[in-house]
Protein backbone atom coordinates (compact mmCIF):
# COMPACT_ATOMS: atom_id res chain seq x y z
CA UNK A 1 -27.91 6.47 -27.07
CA UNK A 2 -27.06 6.84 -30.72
CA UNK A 3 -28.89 8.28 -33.44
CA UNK A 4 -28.70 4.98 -35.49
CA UNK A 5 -31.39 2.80 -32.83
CA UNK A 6 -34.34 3.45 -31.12
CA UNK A 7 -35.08 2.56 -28.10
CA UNK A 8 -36.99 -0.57 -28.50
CA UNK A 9 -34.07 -2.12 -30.62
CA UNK A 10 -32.61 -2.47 -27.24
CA UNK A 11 -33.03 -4.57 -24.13
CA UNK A 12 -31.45 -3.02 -21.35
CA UNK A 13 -30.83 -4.61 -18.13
CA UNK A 14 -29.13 -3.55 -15.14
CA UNK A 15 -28.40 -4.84 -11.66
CA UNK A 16 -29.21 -4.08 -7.79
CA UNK A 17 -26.25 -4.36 -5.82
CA UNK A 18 -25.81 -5.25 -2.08
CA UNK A 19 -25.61 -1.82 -0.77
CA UNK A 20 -29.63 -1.05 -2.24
CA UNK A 21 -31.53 -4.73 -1.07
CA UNK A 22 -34.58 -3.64 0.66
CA UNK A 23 -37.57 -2.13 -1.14
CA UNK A 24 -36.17 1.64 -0.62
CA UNK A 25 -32.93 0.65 -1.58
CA UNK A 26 -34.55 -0.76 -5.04
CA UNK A 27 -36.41 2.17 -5.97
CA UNK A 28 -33.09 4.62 -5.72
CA UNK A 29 -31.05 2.67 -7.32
CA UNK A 30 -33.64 1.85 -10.14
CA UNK A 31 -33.77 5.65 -10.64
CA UNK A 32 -29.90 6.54 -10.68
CA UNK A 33 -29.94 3.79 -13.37
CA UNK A 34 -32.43 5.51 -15.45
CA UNK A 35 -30.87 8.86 -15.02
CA UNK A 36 -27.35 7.75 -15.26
CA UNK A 37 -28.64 6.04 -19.03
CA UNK A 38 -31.40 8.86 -19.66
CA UNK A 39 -34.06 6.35 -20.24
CA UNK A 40 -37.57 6.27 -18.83
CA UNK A 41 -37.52 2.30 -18.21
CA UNK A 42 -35.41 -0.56 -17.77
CA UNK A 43 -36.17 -4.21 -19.50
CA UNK A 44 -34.92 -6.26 -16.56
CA UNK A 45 -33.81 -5.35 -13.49
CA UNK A 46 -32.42 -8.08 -11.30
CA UNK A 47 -30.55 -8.85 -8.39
CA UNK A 48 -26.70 -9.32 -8.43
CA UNK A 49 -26.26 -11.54 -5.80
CA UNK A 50 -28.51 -13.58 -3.15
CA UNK A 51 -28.09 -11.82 0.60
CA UNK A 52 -27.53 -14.82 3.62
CA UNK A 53 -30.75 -13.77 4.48
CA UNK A 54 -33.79 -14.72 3.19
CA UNK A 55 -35.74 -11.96 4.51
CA UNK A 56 -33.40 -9.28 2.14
CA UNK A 57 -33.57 -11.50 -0.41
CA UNK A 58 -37.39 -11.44 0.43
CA UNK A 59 -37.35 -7.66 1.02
CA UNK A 60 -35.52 -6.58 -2.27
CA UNK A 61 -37.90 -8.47 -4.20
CA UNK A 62 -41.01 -6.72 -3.04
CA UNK A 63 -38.69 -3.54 -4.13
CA UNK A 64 -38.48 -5.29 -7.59
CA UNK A 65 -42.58 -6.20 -7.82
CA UNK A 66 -42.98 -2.32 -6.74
CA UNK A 67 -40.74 -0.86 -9.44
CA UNK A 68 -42.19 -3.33 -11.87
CA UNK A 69 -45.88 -2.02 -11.17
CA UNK A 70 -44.68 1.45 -11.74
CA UNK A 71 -44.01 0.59 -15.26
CA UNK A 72 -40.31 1.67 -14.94
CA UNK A 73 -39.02 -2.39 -15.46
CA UNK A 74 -40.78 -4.44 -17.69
CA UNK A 75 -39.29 -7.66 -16.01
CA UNK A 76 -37.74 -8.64 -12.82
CA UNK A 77 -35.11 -11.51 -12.07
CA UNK A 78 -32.14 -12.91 -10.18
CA UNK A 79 -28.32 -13.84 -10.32
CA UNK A 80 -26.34 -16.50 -9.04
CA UNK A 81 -29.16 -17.67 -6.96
CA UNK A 82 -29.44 -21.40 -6.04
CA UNK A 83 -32.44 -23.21 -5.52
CA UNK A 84 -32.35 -22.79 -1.89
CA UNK A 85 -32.36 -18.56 -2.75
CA UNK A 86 -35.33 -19.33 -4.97
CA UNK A 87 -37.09 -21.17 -3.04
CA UNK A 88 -37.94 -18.73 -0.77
CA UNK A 89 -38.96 -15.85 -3.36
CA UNK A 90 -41.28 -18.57 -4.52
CA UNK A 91 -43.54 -19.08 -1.60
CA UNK A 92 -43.44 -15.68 -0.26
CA UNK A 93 -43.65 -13.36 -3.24
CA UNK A 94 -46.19 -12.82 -6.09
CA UNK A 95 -44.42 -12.52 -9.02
CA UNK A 96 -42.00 -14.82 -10.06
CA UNK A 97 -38.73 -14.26 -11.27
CA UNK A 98 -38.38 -14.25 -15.30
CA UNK A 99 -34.28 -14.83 -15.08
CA UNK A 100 -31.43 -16.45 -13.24
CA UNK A 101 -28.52 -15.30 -14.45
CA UNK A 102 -25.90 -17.78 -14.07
CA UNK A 103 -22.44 -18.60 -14.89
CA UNK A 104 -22.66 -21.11 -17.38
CA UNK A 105 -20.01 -23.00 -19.67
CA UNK A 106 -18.84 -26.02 -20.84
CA UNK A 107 -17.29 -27.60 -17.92
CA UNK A 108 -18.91 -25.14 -15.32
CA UNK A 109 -22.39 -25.64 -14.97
CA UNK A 110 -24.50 -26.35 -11.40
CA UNK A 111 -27.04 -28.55 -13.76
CA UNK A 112 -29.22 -28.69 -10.28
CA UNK A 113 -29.83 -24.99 -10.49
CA UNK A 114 -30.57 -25.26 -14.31
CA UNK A 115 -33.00 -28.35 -13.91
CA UNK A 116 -34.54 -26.59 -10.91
CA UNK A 117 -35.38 -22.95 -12.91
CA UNK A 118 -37.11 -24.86 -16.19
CA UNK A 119 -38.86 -27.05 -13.86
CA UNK A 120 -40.90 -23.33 -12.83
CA UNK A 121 -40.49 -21.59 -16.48
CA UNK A 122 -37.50 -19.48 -14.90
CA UNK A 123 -34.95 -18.69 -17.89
CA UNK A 124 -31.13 -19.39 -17.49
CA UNK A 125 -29.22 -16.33 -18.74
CA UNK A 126 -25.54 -17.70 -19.37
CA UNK A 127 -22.60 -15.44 -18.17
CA UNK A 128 -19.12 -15.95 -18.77
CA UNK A 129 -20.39 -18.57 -21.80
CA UNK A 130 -16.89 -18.66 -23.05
CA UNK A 131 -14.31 -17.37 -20.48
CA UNK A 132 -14.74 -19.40 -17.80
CA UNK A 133 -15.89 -23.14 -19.81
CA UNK A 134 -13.09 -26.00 -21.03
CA UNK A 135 -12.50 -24.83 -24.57
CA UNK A 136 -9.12 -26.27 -24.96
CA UNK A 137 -10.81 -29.90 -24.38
CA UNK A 138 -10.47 -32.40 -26.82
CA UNK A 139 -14.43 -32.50 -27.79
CA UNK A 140 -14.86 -28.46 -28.23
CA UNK A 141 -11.51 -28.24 -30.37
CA UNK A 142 -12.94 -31.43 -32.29
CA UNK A 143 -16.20 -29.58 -32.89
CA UNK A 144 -14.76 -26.43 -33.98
CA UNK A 145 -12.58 -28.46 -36.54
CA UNK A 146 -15.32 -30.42 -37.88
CA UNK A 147 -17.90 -27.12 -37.94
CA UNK A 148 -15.00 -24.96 -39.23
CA UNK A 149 -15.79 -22.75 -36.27
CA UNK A 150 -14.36 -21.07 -33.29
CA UNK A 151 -14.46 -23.07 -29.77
CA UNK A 152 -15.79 -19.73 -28.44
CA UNK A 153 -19.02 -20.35 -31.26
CA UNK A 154 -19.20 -23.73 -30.48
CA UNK A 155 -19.35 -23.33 -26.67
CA UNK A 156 -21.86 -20.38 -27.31
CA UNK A 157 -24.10 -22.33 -29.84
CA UNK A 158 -23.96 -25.44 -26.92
CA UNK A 159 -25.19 -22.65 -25.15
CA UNK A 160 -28.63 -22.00 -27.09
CA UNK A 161 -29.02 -25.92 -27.52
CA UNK A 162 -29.33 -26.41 -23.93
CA UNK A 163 -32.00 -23.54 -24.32
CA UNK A 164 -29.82 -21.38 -22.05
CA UNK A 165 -29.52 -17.66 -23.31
CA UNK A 166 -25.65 -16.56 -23.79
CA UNK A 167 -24.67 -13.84 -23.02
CA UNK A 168 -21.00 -12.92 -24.03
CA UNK A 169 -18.67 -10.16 -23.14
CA UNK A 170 -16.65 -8.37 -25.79
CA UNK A 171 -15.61 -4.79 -26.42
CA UNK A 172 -13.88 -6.24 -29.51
CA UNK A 173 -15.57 -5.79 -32.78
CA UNK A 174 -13.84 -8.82 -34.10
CA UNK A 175 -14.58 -11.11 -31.37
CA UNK A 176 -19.24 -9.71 -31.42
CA UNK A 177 -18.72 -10.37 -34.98
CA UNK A 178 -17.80 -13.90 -34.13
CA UNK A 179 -20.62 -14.41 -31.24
CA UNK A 180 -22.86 -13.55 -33.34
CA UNK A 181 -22.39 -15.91 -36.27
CA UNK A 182 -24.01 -19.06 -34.64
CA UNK A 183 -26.88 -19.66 -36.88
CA UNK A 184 -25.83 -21.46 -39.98
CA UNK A 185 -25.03 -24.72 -37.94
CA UNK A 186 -26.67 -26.87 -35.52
CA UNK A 187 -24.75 -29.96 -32.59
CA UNK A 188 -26.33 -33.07 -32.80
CA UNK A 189 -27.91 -34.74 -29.49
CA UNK A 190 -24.71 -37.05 -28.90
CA UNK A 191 -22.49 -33.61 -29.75
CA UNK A 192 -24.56 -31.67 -27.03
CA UNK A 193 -24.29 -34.67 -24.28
CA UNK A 194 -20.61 -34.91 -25.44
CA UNK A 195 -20.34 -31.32 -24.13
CA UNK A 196 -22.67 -31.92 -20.99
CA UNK A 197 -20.39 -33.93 -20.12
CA UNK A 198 -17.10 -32.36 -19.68
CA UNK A 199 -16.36 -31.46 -15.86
């Protein structure tokens, strides 16, 4: 960790992988993390992926709601579950997942999955915002003409509209520069439906 930020200027999240779902599993990989990072807690921890089994899925969970009461997370979540992975955390579990990390882009969005977290106050964190959406489509290269922006900022501030949190990947300087600059310009309602669209 640099000098230059402390440590609540930072939310860090990190991921449980296949190998560590069950409750054990959680707990050592949770503490690798932190000593791999040399921090005393995490902000989220979630799982990568849902098992074919609900009763992992199930299992890992209670790992997550144990870590969690430990103090060493301060939130717990999922990624690339569908509703019928949620579903199951929901009636069998006590705490409910903050997060479903999803990919999500213009052109490449399961809207069921979306409609089905707000419907139970579970957040959409967008992955692959930009990489994997239709930014060469007429309507994005429109937008980015008529905004004077990138199609990579207007598929990221789509992103926000749609209350989704983005959540780009960029080791060039350049390129987090240009994420970040989103907030001088707002998509009108038929510009955001225009974008729904696309398939």
């Amino acid at each position: 960790m640099t000098n230059s930020l402390n440590r609540d200027e930072l939310f860090v999240l990190t991921k449980v992988e296949r190998e560590d779902m069950s409750v054990e599993g959680v707990r050592n990989s949770l503490d690798e993390s932190l000593y791999r990072m040399q921090l005393d807690y995490l902000d989220l921890l979630i799982i990568h992926a849902p098992d074919d089994e609900d009763a992992v899925n199930i299992d890992t969970w209670k790992g997550l709601e144990s870590v969690l009461d430990s103090g060493k997370v301060k939130s717990i979540g999922v990624s690339n579950f569908t509703p019928e992975n949620l579903a199951p955390l929901l009636e069998n579990t006590r705490v409910k997942s903050v997060i479903n990390q999803v990919r999500f882009a213009p052109g490449n969005v399961d809207w069921e999955t979306k409609e089905y977290c707000e419907n139970r106050d579970i957040f959409i964190m967008a992955y692959s915002p930009i990489k994997k959406g239709k930014l060469d489509s007429d309507v994005i290269q429109n937008l980015a003409s008529k905004y004077n922006k990138t199609p990579e900022q207007i598929a990221l501030r789509w992103t926000i509209e749609v209350e989704t949190i983005p959540i780009p990947r960029s080791g060039n300087k350049a390129h987090i520069k240009d994420n970040s600059e989103l907030f001088d310009f707002s998509l009108t309602d038929e510009e955001i439906l225009s974008i729904n669209e696309l398939s």
